[in-house]
C-alpha atoms as a PDB file:
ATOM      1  CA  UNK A   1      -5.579 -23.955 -21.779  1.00  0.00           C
ATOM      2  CA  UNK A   2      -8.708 -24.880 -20.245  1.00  0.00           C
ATOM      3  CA  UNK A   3      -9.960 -25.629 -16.912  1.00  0.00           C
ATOM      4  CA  UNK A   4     -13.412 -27.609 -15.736  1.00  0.00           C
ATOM      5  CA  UNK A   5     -15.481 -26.454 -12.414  1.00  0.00           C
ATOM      6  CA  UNK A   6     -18.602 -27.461 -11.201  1.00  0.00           C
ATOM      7  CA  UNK A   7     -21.982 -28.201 -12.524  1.00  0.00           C
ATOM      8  CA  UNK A   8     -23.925 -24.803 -12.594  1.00  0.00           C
ATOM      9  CA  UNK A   9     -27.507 -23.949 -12.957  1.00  0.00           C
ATOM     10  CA  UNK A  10     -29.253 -21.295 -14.950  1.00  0.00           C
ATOM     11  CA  UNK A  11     -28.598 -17.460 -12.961  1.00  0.00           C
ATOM     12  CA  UNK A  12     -25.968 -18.740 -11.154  1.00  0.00           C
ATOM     13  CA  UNK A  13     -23.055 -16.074 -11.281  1.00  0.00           C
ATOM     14  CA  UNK A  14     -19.899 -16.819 -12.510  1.00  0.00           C
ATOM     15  CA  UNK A  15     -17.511 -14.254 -12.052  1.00  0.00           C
ATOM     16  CA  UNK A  16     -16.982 -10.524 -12.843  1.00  0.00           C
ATOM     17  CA  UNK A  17     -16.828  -8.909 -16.865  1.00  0.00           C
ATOM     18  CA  UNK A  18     -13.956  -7.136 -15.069  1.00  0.00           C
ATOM     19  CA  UNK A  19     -12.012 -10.071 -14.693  1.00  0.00           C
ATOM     20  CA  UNK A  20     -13.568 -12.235 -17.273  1.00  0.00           C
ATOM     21  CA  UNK A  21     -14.799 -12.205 -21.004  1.00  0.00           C
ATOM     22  CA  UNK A  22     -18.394 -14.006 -21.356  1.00  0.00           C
ATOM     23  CA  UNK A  23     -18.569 -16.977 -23.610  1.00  0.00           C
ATOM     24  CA  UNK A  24     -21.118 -19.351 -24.911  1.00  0.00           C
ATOM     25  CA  UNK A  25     -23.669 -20.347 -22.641  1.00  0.00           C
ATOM     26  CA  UNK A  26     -23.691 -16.946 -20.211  1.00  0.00           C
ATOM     27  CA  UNK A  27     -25.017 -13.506 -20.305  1.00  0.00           C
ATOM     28  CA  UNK A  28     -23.967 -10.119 -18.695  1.00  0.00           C
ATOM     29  CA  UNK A  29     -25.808  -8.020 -16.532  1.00  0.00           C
ATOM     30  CA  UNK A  30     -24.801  -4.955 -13.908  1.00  0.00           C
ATOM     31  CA  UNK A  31     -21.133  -6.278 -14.517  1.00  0.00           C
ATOM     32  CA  UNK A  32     -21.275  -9.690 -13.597  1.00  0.00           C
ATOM     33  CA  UNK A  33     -21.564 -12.914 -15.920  1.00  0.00           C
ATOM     34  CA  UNK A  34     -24.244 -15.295 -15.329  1.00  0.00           C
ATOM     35  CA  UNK A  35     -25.300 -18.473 -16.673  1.00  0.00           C
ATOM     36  CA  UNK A  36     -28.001 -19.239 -19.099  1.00  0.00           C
ATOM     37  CA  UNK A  37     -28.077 -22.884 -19.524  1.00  0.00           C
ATOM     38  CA  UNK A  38     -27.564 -25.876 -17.237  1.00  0.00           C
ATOM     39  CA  UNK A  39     -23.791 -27.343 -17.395  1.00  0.00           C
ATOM     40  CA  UNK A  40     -20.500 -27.048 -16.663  1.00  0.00           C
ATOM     41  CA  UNK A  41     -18.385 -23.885 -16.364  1.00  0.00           C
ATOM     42  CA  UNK A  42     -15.053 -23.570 -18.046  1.00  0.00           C
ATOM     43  CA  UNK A  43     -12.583 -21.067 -18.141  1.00  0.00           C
ATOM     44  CA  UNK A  44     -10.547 -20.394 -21.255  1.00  0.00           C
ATOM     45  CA  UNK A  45      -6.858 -18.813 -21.311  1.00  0.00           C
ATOM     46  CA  UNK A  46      -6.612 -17.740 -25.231  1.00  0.00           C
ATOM     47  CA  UNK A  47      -3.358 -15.581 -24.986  1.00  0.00           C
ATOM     48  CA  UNK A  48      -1.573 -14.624 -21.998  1.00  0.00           C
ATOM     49  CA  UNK A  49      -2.554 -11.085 -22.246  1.00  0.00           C
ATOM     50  CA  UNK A  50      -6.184 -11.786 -22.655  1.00  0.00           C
ATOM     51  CA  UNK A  51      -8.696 -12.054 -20.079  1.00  0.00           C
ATOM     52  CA  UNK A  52      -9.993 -15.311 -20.108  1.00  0.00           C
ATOM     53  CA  UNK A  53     -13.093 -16.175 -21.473  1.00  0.00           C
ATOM     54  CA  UNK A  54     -15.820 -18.191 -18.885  1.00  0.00           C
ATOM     55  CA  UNK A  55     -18.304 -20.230 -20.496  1.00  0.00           C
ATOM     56  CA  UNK A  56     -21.254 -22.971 -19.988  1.00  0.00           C
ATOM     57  CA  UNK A  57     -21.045 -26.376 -21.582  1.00  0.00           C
ATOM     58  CA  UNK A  58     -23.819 -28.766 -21.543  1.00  0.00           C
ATOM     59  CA  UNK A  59     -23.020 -32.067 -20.701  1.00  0.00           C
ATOM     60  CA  UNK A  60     -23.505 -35.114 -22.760  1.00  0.00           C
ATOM     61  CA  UNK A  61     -26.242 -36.925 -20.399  1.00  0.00           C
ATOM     62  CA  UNK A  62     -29.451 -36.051 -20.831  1.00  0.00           C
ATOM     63  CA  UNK A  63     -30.989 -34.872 -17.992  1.00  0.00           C
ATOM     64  CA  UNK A  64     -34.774 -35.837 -17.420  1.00  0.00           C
ATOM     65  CA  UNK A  65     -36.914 -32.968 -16.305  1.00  0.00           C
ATOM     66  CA  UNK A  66     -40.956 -33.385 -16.415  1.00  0.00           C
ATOM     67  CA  UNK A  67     -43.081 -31.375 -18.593  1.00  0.00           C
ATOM     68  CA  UNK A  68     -46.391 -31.295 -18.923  1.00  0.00           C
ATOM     69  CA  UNK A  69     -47.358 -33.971 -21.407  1.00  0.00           C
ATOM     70  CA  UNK A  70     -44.559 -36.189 -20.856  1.00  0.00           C
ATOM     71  CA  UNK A  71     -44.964 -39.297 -20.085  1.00  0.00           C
ATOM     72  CA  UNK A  72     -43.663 -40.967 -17.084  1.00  0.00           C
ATOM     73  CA  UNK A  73     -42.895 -44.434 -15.299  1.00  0.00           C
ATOM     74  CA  UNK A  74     -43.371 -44.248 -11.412  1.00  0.00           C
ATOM     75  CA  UNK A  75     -43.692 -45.972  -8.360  1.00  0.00           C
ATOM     76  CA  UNK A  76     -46.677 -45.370  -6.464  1.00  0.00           C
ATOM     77  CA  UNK A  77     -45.458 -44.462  -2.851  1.00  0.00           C
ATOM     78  CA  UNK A  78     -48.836 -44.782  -0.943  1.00  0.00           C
ATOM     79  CA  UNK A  79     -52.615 -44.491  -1.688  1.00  0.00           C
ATOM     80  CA  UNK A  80     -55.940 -42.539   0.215  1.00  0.00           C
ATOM     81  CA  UNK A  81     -59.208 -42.699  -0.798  1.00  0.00           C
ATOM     82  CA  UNK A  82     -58.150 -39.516  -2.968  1.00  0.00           C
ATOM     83  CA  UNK A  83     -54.947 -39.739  -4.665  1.00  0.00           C
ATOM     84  CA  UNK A  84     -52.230 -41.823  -4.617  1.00  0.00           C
ATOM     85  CA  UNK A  85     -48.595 -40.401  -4.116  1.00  0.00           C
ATOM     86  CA  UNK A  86     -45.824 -41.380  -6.508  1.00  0.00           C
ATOM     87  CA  UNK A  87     -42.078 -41.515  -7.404  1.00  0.00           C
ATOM     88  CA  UNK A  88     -41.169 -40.079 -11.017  1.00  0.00           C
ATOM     89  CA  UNK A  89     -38.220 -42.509 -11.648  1.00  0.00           C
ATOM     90  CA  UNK A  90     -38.301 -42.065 -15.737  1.00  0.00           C
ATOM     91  CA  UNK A  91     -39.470 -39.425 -17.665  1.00  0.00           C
ATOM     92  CA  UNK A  92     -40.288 -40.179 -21.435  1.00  0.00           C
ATOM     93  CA  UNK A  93     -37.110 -42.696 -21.873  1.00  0.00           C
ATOM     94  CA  UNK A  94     -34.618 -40.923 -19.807  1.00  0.00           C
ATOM     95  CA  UNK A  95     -34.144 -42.069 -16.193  1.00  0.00           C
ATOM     96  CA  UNK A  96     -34.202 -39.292 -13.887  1.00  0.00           C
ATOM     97  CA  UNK A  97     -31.302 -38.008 -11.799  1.00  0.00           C
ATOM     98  CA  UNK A  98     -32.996 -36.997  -8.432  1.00  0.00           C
ATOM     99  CA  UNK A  99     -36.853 -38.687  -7.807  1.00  0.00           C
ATOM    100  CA  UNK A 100     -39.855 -36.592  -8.510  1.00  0.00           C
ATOM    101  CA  UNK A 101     -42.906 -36.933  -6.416  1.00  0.00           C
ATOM    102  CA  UNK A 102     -46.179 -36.948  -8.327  1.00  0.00           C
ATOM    103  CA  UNK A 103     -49.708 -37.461  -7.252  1.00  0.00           C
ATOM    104  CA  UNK A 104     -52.799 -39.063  -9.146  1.00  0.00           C
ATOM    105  CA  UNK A 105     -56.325 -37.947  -7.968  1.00  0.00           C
ATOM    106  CA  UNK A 106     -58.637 -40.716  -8.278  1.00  0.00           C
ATOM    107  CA  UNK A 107     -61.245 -38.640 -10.834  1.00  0.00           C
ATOM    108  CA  UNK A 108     -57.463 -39.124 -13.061  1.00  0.00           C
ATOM    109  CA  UNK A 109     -57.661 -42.712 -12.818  1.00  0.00           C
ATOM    110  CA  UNK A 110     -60.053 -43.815 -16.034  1.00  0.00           C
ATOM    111  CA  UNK A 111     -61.804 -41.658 -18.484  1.00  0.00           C
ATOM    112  CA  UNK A 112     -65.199 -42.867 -18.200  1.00  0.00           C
ATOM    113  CA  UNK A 113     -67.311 -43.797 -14.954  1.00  0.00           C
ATOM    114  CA  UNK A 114     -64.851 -41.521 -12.453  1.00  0.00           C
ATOM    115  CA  UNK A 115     -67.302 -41.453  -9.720  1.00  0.00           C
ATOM    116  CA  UNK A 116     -67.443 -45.412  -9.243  1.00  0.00           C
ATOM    117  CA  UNK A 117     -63.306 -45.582  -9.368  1.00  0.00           C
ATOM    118  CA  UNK A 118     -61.671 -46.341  -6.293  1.00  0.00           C
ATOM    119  CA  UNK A 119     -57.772 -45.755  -5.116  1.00  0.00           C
ATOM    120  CA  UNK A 120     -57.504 -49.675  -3.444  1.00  0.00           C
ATOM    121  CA  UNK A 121     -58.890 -50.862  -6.765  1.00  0.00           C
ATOM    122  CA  UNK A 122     -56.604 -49.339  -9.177  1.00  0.00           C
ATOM    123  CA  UNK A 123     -53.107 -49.310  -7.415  1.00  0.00           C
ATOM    124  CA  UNK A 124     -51.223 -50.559  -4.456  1.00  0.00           C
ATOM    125  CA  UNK A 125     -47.886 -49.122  -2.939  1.00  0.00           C
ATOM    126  CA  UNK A 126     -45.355 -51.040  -4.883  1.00  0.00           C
ATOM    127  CA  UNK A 127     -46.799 -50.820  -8.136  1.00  0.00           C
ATOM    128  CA  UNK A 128     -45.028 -49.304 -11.226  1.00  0.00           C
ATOM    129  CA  UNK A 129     -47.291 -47.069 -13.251  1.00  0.00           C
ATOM    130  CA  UNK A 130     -47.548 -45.571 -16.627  1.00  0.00           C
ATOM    131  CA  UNK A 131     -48.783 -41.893 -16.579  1.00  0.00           C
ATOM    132  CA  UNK A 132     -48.605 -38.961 -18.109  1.00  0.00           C
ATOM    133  CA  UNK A 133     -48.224 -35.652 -16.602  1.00  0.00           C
ATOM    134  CA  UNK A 134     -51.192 -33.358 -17.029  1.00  0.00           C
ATOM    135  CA  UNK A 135     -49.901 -30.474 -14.813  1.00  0.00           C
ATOM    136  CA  UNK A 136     -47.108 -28.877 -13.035  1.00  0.00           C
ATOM    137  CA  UNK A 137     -49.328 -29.319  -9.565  1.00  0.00           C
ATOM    138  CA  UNK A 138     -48.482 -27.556  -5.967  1.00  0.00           C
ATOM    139  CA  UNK A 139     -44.183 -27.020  -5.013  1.00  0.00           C
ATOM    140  CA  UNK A 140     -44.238 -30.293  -4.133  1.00  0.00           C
ATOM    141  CA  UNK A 141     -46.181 -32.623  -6.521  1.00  0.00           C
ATOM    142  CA  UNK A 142     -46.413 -33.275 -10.517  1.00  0.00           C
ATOM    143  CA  UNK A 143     -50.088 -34.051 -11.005  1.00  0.00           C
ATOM    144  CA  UNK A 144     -50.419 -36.915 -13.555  1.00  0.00           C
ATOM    145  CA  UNK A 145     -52.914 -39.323 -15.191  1.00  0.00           C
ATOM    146  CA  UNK A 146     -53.930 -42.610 -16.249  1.00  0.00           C
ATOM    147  CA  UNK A 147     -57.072 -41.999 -18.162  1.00  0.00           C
ATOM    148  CA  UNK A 148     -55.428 -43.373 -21.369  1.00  0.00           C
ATOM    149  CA  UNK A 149     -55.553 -46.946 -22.203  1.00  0.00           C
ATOM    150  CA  UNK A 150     -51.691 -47.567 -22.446  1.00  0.00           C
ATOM    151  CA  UNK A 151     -51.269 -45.946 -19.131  1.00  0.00           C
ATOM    152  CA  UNK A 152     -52.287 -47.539 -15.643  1.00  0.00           C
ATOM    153  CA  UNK A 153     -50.147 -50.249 -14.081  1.00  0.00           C
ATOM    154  CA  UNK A 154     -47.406 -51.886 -15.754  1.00  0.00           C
ATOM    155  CA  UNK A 155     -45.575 -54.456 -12.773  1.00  0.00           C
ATOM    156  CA  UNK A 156     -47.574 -55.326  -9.657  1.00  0.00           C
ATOM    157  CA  UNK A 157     -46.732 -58.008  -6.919  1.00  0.00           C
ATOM    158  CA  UNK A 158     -48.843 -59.891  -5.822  1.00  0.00           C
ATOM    159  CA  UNK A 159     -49.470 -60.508  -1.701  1.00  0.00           C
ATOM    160  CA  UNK A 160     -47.052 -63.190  -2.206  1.00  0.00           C
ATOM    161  CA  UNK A 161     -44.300 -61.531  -3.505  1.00  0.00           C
ATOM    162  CA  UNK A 162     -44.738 -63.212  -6.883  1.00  0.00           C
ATOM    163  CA  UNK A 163     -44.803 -61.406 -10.023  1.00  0.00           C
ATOM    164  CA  UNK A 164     -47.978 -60.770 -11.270  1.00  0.00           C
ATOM    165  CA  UNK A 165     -49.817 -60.412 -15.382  1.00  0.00           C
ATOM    166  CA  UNK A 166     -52.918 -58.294 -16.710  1.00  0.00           C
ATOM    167  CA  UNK A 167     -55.650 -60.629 -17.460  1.00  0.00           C
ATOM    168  CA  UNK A 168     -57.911 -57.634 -18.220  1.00  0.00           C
ATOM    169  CA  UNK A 169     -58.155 -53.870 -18.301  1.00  0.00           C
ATOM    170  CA  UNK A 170     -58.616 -54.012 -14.449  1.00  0.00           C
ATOM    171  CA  UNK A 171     -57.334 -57.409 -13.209  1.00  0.00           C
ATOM    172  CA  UNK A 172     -53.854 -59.056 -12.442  1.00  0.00           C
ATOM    173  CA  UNK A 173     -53.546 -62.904 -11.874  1.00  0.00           C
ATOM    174  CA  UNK A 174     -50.466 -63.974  -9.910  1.00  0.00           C
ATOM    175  CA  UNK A 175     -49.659 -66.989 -12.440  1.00  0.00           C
ATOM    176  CA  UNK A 176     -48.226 -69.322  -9.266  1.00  0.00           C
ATOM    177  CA  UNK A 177     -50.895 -69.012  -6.976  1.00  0.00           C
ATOM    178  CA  UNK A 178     -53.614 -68.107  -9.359  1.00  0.00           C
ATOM    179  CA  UNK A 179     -54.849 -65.180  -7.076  1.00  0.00           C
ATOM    180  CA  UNK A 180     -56.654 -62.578  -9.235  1.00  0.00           C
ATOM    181  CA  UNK A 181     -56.034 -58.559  -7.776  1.00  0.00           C
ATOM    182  CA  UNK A 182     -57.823 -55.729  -9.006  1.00  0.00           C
ATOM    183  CA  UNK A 183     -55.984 -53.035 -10.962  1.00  0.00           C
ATOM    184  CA  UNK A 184     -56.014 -50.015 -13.340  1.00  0.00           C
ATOM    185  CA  UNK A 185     -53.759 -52.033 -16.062  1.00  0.00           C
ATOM    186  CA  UNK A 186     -51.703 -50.410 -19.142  1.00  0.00           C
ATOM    187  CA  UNK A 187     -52.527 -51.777 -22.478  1.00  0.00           C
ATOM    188  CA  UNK A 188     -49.235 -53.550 -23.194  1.00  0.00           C
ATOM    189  CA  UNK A 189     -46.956 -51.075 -25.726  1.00  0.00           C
ATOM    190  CA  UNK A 190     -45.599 -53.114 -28.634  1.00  0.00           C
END
């Protein structure tokens, strides 16, 4: 016999080696059983004399957490002068669960000429990005970049709502209106 709980997060405690025998996916410390991996918790009845045995099951979705290196689709949020604050919404392929906030910092815009980038010319609230994630940041923020050439915008709208293509490295044409916006465009991945 088996029973599912909750969801439970790494250190969370579970219950008492007293009244419990630790399983798979725990650990024991000052008498208590904790967890060691993210999952669910599930008590096991083996025999009726037994204690029964608690345990941590991953699940089967994959959960998307950044790391540093990863690389990420976003939304970018709002722009300054300096940086330009973003959603994580996908991390590598996985979509995440809860939204991420990430910043890029205009000097992690392009590789070459940094001083002569500016925020208004490289993305606009709205746009979905391509980054990767260069480092863990403040509590709040992921700190990511664009400086490779398959990273930088990959859907913009234009000012009149139309979808809009990369004619270059750092231009978008709206193809109904023919208005041409500057951006920090991905190389298209094939």
């Amino acid at each position: 016999m088996s029973s599912v709980d909750a969801v439970v997060t790494p250190g969370r405690r579970l219950g008492l080696t007293q009244e419990y025998e630790p399983g798979t996916g725990t650990y024991t410390r000052n008498g208590m059983i904790y967890a060691s991996i993210l999952g669910e918790r599930k008590s096991k009845q083996s025999s009726a004399e037994a204690k029964p045995t608690i345990c941590v099951e991953r699940r089967s979705t994959k959960y998307a957490i950044p790391v540093i290196g990863s690389e990420v689709l976003a939304r970018v949020v709002r722009i300054n002068p300096r940086a330009a604050s973003v959603a994580i919404m996908m991390v590598d392929s996985a979509p995440c669960q809860e939204e991420f906030q990430g910043i890029v910092r205009v000097q992690d815009i392009r590789a070459t000429e940094k001083d002569l980038v500016q925020m208004i010319n490289s993305f606009l609230p709205g746009d979905i990005i391509r980054a990767e994630i260069i480092s863990l940041g403040d509590q709040r923020s992921y700190y990511l970049s664009t400086t490779k050439n398959e990273h930088g915008v990959v859907f913009a709208q234009s000012e009149a709502g139309n979808s809009m293509i990369p004619i270059s490295w750092e231009e978008m044409q709206d193809p109904k209106t023919q208005a041409v916006e500057k951006r920090k465009c991905a190389k298209p991945v094939v």
